[in-house]
C-alpha atoms as a PDB file:
ATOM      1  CA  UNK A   1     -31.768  -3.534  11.763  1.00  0.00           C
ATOM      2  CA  UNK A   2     -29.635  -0.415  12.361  1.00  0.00           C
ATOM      3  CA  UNK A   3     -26.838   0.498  10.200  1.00  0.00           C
ATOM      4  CA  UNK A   4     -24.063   2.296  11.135  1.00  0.00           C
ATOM      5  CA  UNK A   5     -22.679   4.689   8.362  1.00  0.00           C
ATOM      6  CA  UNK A   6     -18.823   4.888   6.983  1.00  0.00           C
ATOM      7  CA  UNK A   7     -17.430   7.665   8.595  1.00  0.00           C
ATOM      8  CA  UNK A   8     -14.041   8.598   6.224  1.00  0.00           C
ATOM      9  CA  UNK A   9     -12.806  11.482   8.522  1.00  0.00           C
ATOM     10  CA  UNK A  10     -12.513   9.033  11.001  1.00  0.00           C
ATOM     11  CA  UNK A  11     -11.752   6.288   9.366  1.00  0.00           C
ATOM     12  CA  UNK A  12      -8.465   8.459   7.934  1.00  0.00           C
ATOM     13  CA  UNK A  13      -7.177   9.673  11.101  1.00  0.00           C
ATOM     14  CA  UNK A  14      -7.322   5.843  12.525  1.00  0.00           C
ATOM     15  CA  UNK A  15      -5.434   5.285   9.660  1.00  0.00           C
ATOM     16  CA  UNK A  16      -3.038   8.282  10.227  1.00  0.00           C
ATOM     17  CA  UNK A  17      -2.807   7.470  13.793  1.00  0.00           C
ATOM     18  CA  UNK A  18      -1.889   3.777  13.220  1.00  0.00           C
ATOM     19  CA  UNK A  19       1.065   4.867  10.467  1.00  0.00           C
ATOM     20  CA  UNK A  20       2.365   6.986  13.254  1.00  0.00           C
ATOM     21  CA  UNK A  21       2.679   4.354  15.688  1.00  0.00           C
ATOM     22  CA  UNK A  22       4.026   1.756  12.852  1.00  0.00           C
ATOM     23  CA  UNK A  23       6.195   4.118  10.946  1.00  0.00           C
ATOM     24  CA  UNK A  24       9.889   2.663  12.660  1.00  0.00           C
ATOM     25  CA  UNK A  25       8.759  -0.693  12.808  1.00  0.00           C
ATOM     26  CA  UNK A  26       7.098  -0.607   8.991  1.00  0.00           C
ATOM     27  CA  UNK A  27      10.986   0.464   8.203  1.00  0.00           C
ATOM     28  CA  UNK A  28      12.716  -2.291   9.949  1.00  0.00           C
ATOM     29  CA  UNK A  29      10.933  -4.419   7.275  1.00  0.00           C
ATOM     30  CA  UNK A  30      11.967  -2.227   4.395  1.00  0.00           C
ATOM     31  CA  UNK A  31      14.107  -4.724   3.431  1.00  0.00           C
ATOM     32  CA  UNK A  32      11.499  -7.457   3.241  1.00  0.00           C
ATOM     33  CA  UNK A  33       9.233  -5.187   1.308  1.00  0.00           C
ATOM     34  CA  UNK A  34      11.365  -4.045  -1.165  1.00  0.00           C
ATOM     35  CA  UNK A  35      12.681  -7.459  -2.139  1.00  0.00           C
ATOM     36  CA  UNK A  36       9.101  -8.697  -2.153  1.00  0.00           C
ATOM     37  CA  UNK A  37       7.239  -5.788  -4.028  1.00  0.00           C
ATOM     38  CA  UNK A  38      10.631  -4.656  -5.947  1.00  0.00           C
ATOM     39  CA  UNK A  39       9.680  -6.437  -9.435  1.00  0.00           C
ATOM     40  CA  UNK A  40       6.616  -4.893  -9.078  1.00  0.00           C
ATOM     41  CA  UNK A  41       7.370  -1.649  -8.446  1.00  0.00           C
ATOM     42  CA  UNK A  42       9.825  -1.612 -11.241  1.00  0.00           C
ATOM     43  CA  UNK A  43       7.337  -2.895 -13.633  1.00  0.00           C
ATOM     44  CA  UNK A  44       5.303  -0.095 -12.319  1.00  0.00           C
ATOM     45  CA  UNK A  45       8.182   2.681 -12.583  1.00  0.00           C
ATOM     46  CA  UNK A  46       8.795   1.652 -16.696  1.00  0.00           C
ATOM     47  CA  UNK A  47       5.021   1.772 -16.864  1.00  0.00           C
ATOM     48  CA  UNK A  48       4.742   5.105 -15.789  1.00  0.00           C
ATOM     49  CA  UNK A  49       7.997   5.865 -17.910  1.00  0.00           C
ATOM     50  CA  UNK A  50       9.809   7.077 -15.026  1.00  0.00           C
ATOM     51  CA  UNK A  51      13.607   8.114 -16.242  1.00  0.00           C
ATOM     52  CA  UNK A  52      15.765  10.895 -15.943  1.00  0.00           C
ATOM     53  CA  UNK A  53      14.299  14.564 -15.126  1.00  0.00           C
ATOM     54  CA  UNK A  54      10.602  12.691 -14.529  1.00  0.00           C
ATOM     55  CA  UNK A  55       8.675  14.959 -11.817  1.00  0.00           C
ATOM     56  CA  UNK A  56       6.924  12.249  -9.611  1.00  0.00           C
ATOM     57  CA  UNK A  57       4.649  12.632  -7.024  1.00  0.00           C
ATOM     58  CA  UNK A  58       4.091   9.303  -4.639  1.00  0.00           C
ATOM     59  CA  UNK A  59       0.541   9.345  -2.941  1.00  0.00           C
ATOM     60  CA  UNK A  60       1.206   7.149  -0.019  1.00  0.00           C
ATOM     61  CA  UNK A  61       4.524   6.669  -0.150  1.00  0.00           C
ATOM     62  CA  UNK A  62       4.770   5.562   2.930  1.00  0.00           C
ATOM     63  CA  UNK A  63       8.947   4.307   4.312  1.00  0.00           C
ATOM     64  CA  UNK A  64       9.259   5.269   0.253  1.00  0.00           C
ATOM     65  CA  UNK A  65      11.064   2.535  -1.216  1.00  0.00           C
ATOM     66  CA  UNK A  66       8.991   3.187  -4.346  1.00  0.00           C
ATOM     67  CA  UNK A  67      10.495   6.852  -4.352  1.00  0.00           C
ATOM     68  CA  UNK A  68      14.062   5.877  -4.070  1.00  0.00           C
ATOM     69  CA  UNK A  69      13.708   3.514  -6.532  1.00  0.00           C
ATOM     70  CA  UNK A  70      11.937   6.493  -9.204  1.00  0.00           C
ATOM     71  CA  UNK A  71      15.434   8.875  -7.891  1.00  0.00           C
ATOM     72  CA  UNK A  72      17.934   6.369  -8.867  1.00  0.00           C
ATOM     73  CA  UNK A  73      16.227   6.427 -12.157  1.00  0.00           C
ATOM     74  CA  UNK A  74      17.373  10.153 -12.197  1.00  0.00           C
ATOM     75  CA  UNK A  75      13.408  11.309 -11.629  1.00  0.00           C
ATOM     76  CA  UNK A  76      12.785  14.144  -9.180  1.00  0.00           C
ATOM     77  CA  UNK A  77      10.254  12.780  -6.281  1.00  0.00           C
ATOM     78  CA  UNK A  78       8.017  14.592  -3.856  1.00  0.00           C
ATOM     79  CA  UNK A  79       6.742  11.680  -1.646  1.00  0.00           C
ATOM     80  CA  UNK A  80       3.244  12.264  -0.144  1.00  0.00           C
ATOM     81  CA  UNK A  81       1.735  10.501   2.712  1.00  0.00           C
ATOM     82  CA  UNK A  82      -0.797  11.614   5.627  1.00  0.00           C
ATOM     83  CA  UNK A  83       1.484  10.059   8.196  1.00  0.00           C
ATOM     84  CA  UNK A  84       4.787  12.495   9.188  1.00  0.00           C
ATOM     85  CA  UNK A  85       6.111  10.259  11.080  1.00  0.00           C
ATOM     86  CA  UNK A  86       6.070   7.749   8.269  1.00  0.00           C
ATOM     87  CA  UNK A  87       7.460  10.820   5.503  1.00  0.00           C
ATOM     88  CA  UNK A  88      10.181  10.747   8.398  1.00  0.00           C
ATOM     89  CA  UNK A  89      11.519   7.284   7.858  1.00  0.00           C
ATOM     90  CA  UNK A  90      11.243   7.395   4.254  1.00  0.00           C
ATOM     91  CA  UNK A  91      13.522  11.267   4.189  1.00  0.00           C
ATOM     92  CA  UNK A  92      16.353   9.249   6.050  1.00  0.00           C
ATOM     93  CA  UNK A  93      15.999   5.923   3.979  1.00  0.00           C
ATOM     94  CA  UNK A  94      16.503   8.445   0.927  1.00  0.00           C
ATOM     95  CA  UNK A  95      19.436   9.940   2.408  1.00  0.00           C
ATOM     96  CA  UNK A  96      20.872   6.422   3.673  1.00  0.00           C
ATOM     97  CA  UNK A  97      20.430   5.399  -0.175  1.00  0.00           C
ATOM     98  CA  UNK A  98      22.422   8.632  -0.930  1.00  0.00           C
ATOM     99  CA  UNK A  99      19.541   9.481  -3.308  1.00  0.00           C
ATOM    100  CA  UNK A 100      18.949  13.594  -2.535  1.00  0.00           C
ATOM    101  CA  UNK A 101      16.087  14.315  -5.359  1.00  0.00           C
ATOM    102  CA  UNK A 102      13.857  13.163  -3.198  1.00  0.00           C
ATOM    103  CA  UNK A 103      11.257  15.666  -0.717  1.00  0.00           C
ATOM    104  CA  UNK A 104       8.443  14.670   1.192  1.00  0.00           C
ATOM    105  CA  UNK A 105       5.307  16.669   2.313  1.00  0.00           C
ATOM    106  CA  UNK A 106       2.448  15.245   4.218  1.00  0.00           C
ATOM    107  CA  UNK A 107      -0.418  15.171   1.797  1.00  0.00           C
ATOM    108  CA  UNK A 108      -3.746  13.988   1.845  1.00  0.00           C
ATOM    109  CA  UNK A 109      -4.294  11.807  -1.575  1.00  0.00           C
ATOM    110  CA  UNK A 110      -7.528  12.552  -2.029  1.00  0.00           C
ATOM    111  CA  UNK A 111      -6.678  16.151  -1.687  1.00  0.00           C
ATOM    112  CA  UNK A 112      -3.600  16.791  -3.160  1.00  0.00           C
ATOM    113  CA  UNK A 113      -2.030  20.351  -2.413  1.00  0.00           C
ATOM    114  CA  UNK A 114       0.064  20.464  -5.612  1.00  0.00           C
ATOM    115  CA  UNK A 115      -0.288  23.090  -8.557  1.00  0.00           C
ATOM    116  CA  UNK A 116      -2.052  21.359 -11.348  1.00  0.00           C
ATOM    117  CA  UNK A 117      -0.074  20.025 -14.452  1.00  0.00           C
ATOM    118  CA  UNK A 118       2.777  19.858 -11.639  1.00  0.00           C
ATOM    119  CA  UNK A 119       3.893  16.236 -12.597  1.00  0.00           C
ATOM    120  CA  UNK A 120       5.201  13.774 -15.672  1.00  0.00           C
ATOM    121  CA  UNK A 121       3.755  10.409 -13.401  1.00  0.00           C
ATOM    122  CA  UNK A 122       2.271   9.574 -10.186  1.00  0.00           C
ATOM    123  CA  UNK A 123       2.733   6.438  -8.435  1.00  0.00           C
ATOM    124  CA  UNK A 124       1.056   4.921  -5.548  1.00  0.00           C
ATOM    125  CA  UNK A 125       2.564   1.545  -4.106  1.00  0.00           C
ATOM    126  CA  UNK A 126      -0.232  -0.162  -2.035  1.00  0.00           C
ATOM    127  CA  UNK A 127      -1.586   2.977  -1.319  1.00  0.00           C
ATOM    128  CA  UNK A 128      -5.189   3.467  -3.560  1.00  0.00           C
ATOM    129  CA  UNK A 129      -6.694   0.236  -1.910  1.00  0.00           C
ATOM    130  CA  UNK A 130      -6.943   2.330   1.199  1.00  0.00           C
ATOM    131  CA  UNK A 131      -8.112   5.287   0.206  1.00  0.00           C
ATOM    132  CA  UNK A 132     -11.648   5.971   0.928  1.00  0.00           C
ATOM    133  CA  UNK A 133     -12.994   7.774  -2.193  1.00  0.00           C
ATOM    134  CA  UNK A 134     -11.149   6.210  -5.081  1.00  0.00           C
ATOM    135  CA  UNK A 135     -12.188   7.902  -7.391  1.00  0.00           C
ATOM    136  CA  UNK A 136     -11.746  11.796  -6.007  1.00  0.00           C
ATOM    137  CA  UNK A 137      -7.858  10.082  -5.402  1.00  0.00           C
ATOM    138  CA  UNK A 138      -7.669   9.582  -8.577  1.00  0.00           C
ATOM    139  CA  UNK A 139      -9.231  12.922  -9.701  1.00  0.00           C
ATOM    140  CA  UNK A 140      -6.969  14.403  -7.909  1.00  0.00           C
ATOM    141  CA  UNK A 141      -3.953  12.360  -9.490  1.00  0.00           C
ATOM    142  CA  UNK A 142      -5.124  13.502 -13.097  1.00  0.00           C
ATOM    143  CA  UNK A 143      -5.272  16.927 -11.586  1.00  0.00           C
ATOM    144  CA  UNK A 144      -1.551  16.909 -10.563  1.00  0.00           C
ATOM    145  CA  UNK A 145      -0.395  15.404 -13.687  1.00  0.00           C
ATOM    146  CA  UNK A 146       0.292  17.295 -16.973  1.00  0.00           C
ATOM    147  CA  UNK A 147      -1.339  16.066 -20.426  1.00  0.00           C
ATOM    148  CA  UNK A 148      -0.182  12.703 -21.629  1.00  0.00           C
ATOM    149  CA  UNK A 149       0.923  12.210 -18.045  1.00  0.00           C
ATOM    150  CA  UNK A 150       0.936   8.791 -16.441  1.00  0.00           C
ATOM    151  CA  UNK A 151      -0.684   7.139 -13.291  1.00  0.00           C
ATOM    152  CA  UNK A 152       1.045   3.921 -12.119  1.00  0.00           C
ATOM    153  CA  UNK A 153      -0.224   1.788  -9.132  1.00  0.00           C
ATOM    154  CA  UNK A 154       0.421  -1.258  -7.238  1.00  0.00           C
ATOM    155  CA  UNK A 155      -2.531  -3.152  -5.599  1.00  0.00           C
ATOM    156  CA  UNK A 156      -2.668  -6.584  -4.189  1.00  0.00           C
ATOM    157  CA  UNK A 157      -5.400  -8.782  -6.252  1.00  0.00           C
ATOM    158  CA  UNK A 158      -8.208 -10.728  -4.875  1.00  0.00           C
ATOM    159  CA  UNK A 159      -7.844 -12.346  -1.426  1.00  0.00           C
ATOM    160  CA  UNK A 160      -7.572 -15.956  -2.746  1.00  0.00           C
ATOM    161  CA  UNK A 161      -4.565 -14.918  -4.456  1.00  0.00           C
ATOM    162  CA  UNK A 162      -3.262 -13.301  -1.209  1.00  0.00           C
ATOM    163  CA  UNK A 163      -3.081 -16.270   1.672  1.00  0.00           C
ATOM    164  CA  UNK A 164      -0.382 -14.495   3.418  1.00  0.00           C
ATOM    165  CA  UNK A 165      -2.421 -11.758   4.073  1.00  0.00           C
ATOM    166  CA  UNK A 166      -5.792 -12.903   3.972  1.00  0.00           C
ATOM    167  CA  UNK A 167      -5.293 -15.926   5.833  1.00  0.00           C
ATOM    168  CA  UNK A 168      -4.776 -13.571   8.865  1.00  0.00           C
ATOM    169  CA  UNK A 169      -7.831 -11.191   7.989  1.00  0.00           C
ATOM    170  CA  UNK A 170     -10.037 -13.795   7.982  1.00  0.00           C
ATOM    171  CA  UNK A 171      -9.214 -15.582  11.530  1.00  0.00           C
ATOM    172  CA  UNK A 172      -9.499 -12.254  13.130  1.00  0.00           C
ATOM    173  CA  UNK A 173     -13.247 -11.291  11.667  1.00  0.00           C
ATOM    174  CA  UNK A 174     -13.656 -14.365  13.285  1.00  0.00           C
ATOM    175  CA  UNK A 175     -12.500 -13.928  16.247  1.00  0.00           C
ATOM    176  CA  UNK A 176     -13.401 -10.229  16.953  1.00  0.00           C
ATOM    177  CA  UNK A 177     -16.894 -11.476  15.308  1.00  0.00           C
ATOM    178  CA  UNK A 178     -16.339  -8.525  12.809  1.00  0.00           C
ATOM    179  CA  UNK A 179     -18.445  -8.328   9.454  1.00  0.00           C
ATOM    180  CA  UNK A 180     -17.121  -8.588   5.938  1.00  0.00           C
ATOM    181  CA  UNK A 181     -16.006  -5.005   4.676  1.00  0.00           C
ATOM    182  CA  UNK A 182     -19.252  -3.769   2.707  1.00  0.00           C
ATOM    183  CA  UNK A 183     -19.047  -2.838  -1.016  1.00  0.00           C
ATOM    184  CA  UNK A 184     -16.982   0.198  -2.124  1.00  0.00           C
ATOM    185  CA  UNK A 185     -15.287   0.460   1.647  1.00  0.00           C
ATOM    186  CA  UNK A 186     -11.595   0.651   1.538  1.00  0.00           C
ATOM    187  CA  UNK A 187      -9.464  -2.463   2.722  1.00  0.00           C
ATOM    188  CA  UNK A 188      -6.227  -4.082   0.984  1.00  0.00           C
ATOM    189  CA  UNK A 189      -8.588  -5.953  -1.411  1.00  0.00           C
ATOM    190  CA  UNK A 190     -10.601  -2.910  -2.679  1.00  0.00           C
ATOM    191  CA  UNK A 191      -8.732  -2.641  -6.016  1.00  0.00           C
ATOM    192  CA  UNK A 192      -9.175  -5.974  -7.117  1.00  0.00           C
ATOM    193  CA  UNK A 193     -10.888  -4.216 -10.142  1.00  0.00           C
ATOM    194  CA  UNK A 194      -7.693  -1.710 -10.470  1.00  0.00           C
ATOM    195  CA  UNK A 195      -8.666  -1.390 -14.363  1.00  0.00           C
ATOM    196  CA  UNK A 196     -12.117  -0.283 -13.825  1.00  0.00           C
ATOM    197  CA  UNK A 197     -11.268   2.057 -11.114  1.00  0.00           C
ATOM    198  CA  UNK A 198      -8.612   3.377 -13.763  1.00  0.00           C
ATOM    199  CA  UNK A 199     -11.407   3.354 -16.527  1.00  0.00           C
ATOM    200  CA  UNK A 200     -14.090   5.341 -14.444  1.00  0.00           C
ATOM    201  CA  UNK A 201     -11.725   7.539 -13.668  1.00  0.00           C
ATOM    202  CA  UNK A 202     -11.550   8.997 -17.390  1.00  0.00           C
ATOM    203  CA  UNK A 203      -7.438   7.266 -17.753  1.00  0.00           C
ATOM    204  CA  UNK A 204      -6.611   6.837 -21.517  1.00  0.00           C
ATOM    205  CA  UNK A 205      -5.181   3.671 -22.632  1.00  0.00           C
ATOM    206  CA  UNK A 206      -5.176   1.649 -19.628  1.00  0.00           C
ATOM    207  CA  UNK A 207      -3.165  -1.574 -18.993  1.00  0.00           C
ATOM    208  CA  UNK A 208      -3.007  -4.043 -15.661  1.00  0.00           C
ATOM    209  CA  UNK A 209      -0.674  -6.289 -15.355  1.00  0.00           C
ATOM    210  CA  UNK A 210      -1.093  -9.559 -12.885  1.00  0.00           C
ATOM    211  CA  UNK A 211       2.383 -10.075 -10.535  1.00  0.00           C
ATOM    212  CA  UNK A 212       3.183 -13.180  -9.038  1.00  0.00           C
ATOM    213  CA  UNK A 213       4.925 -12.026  -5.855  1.00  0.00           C
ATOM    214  CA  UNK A 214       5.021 -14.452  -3.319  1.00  0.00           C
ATOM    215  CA  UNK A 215       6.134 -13.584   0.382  1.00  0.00           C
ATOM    216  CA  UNK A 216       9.300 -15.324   1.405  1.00  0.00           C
ATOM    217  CA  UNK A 217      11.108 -15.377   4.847  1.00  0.00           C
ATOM    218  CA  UNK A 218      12.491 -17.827   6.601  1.00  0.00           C
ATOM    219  CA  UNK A 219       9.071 -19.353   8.850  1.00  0.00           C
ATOM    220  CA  UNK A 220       5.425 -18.405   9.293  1.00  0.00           C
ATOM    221  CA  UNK A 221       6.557 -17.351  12.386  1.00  0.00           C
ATOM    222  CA  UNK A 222       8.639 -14.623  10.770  1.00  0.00           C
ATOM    223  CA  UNK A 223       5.284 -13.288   8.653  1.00  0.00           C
ATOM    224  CA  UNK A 224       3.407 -13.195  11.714  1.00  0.00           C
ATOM    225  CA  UNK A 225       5.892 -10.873  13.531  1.00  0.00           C
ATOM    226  CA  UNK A 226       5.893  -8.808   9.899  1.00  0.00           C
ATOM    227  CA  UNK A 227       2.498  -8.720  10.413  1.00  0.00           C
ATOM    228  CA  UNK A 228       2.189  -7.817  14.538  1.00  0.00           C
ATOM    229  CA  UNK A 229       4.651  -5.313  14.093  1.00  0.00           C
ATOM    230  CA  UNK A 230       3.935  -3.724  11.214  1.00  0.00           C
ATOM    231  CA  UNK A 231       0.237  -3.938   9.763  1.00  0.00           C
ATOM    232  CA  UNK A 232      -1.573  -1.370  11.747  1.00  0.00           C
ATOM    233  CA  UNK A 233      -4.984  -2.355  10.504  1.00  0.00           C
ATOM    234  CA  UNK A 234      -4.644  -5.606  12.105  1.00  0.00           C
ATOM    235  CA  UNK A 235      -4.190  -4.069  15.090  1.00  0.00           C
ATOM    236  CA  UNK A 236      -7.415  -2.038  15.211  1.00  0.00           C
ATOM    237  CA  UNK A 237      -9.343  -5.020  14.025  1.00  0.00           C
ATOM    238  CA  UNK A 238      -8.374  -6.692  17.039  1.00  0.00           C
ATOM    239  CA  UNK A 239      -9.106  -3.748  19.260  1.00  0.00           C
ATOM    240  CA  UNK A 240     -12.231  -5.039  21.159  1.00  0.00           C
ATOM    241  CA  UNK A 241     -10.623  -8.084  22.073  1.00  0.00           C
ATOM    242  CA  UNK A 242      -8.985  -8.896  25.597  1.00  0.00           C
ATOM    243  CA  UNK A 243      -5.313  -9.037  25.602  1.00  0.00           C
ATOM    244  CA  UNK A 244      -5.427 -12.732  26.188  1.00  0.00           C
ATOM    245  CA  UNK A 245      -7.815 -13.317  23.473  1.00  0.00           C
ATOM    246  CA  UNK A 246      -5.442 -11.058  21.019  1.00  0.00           C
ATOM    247  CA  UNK A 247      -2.231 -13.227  22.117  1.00  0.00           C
ATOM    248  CA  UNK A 248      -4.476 -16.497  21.464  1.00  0.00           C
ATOM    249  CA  UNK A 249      -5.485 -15.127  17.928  1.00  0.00           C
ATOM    250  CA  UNK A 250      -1.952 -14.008  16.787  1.00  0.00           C
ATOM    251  CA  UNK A 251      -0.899 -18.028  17.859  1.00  0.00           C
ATOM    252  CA  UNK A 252      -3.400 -18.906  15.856  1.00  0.00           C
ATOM    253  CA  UNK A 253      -2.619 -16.913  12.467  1.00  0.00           C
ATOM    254  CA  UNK A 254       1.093 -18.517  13.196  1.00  0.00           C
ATOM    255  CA  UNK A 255      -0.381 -22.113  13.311  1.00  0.00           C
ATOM    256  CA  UNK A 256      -2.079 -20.863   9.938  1.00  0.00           C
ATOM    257  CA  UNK A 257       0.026 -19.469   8.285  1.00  0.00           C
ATOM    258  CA  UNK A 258       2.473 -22.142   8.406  1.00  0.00           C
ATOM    259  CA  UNK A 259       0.546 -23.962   5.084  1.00  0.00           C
ATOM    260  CA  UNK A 260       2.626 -22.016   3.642  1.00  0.00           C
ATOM    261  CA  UNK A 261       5.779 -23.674   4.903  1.00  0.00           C
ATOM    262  CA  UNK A 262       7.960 -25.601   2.646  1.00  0.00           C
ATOM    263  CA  UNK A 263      11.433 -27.182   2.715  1.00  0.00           C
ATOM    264  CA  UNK A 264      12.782 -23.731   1.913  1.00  0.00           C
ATOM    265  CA  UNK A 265      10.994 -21.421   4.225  1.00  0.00           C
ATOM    266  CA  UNK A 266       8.217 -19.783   3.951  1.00  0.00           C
ATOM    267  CA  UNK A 267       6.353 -18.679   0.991  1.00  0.00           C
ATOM    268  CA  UNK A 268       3.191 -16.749   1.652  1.00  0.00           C
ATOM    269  CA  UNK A 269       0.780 -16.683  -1.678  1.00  0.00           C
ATOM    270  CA  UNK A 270       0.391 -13.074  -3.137  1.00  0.00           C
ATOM    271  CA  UNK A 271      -0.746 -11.555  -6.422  1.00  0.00           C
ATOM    272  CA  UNK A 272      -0.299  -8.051  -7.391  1.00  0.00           C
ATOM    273  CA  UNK A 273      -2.066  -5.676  -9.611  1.00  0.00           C
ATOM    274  CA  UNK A 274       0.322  -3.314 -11.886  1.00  0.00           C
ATOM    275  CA  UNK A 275      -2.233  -0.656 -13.715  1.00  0.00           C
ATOM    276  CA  UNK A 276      -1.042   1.914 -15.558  1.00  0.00           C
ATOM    277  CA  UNK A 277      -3.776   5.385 -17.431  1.00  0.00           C
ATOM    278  CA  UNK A 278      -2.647   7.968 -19.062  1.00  0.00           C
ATOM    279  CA  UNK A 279      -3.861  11.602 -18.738  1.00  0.00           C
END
């Protein structure tokens, strides 16, 4: 049988593309993220010892609530992603928060265009699942970062610890009849094994830490239109589907999803990863 081979220039400006078209609605939900991931991402921040006069670079920084989070710390920021439209949301999110040591570039992470030594941490929020070469990504972190400099991330765990997201995932490979993701190919479970990407990498002292982080919003209905409106991936699974079928499997994913319903609201399973090296 024929195989058809990963393509990563491709695959990176479908992801580009996608963050283009999702960057406004991705930051309507800032809220929702940041309450959801914000334990996390301070966990990951004190991790990577971020404090007053830090120089941080954010691979994949995406609407940047990570980054305003390091500048209210008193850390100096440059946030990095490959979508500008994206960079665009989080530059006015910074300046809404009042927070003005933050600047943005667009910035491949797997080929960083920073002097070397530049930076006391780097931090990547959800970011190193989807990179395509993990390991060059993270090359290219230690590059950036002086000696004894730190490399924090944020990944979600396995997919059985995930429901919210891979509930959804799965009922669309069904649907679009679309494989499961090979070995090694990037995809929001691809750094399940965050310490032994760390490890390979040639990080000292490396620690992960698990994060119970469960979703909450008021319905599964509410996580679906997260979801619809903001996870481009999704989207481009569902591609070679008719529009009817599409509508039919987003019902579906709603009917789903609402396991997850309780008394309360919803509350959509999720686990996250907290790994921390040192240069």
């Amino acid at each position: 049988m024929a195989t058809v081979s990963f393509d990563a220039a491709a695959y990176k400006e479908t992801t580009r593309a996608q963050w283009q078209d999702a960057a406004q609605a991705w930051h309507r939900w800032d809220p929702v993220f940041d309450r959801w991931l914000g334990p996390a991402t301070e966990l990951m921040l004190d991790l990577a010892e971020v404090g007053p006069d830090t120089r941080v670079i954010d691979i994949a920084a995406g609407s940047g609530g990570q980054s305003i989070a390091a500048g209210r710390r008193g850390a100096t920021v440059l946030a990095t992603d490959i979508s500008s439209n994206i960079l665009e949301q989080a530059a006015d999110a910074a300046r809404t928060a009042g927070v003005s040591t933050i600047a943005t570039r667009v910035v491949d992470g797997e080929d960083l265009d920073v002097d070397p030594g530049t930076f006391d941490a780097a931090i990547s929020r959800l970011g190193l699942m989807y990179m395509p070469d993990k390991q060059r990504a993270l090359a290219q972190a230690r590059r950036a970062l002086r000696d004894g400099g730190k490399y924090a991330a944020i990944v979600f765990a396995e997919p059985d610890r995930n429901g919210f997201f891979s509930v959804p995932i799965g009922i669309i490979r069904r649907r679009a009849e679309l494989p499961p993701p090979a070995p090694g190919l990037p995809g929001p479970f691809s750094s399940a094994t965050l310490g032994e990407q760390l490890d390979a990498a040639g990080f000292r002292d490396v620690e992960v830490h698990r994060v119970e982080a469960p979703l909450e919003l008021a319905s599964a209905a509410l996580c679906t239109q997260l979801e619809r409106e903001s996870f481009g991936a999704l989207h481009q699974m569902l591609a070679g589907l008719s529009e009817q079928d599409r509508q039919d499997t987003w019902r579906e994913i709603e009917t789903a999803l609402g396991e997850f319903e309780t008394a309360e609201g919803f509350r959509g399973p999720s686990e996250l990863l907290v790994g921390v090296g040192t240069n």
